[in-house]
Each structure stands twice: as C-alpha cells, then as structure tokens.
C-alpha atoms as a PDB file:
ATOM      1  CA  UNK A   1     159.891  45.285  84.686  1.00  0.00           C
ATOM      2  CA  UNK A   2     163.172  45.231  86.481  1.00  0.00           C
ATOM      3  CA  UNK A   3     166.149  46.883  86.359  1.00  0.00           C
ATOM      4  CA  UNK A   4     169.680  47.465  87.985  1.00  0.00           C
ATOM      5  CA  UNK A   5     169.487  50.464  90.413  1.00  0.00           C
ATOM      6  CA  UNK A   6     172.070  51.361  92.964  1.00  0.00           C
ATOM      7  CA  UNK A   7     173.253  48.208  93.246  1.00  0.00           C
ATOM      8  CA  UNK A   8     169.707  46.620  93.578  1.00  0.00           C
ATOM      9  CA  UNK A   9     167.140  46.164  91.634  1.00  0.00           C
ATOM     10  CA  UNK A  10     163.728  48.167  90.703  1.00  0.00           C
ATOM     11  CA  UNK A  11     161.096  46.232  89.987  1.00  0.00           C
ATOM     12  CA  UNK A  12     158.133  48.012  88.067  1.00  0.00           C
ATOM     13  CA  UNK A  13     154.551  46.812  88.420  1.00  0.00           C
ATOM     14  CA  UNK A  14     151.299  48.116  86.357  1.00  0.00           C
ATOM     15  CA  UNK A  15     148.187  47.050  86.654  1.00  0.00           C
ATOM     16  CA  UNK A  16     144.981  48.334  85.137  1.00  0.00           C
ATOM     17  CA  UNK A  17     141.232  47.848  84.289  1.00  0.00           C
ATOM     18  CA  UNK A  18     139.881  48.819  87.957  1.00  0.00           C
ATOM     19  CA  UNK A  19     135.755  49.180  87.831  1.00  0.00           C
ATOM     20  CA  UNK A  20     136.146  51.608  91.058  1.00  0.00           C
ATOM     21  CA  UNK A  21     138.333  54.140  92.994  1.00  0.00           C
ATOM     22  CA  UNK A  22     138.317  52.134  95.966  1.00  0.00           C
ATOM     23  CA  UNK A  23     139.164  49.139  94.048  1.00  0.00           C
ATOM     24  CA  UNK A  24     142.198  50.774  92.738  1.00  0.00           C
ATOM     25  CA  UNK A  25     142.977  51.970  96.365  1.00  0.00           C
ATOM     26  CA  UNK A  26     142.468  48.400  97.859  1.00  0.00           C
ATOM     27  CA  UNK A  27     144.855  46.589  95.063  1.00  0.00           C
ATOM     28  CA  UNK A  28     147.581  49.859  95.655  1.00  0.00           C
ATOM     29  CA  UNK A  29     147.150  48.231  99.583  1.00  0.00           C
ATOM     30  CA  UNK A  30     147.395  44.714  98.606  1.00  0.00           C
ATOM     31  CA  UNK A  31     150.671  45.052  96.502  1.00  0.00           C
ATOM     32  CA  UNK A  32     152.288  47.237  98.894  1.00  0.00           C
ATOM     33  CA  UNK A  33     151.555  44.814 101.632  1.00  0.00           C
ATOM     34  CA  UNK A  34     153.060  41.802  99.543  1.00  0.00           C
ATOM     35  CA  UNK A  35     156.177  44.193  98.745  1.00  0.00           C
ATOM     36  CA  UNK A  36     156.550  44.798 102.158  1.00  0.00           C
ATOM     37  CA  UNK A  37     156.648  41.005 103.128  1.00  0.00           C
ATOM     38  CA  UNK A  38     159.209  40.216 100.173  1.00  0.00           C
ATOM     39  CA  UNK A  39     161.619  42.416 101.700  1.00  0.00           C
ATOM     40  CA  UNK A  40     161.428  41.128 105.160  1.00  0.00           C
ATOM     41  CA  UNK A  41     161.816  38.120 103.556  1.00  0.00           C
ATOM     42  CA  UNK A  42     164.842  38.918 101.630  1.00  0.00           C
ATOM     43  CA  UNK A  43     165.862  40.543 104.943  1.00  0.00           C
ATOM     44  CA  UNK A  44     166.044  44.295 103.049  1.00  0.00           C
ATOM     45  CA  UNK A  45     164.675  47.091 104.865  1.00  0.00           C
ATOM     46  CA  UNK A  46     162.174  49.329 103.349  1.00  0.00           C
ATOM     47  CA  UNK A  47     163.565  53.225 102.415  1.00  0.00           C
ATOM     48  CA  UNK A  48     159.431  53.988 101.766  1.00  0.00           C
ATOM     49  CA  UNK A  49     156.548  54.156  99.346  1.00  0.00           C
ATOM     50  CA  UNK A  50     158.351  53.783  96.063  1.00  0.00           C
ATOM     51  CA  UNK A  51     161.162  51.863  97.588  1.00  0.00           C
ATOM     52  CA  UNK A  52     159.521  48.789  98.895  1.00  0.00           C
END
C-alpha cells in the first residue's frame, strides 16, 4: 500500500507463504536491499530499517 507521510510517501509491503525461517530471513534481505537501491536512485537518503 502507499500512503502520504510527512510529506513522502510510505509504501507497505506483505508477503507471505514462506516454507522456512531462513527463507523468510533471506526475502526480509532481498527487499531491503531493493529498497535501499530505490532510494539511491530517487537520490533519498535512508532514516533506517522501517524507513527505507
């Protein structure tokens, strides 16, 4: 989902149906990784974990 915030906007993912722990752990990497790369692309700096 998104939504204004602050003058921004949140974006909300879920994602569900892991078989495994560490496959929950290694998609939580993946889609922090690709978070992190949008805002470098959109040239926004990351203020942490839940505000990628």
């Amino acid at each position: 989902t998104f939504r204004e915030s602050d003058g921004g906007t949140e974006m909300t993912f879920r994602q569900s149906g892991f078989d495994s722990a560490s496959s929950l752990k290694g998609h939580e990497a993946g889609w922090s990784q690709s978070l992190e790369r949008l805002s470098v692309f959109l040239g926004a700096e990351s203020e942490g974990p839940d505000h990628v």
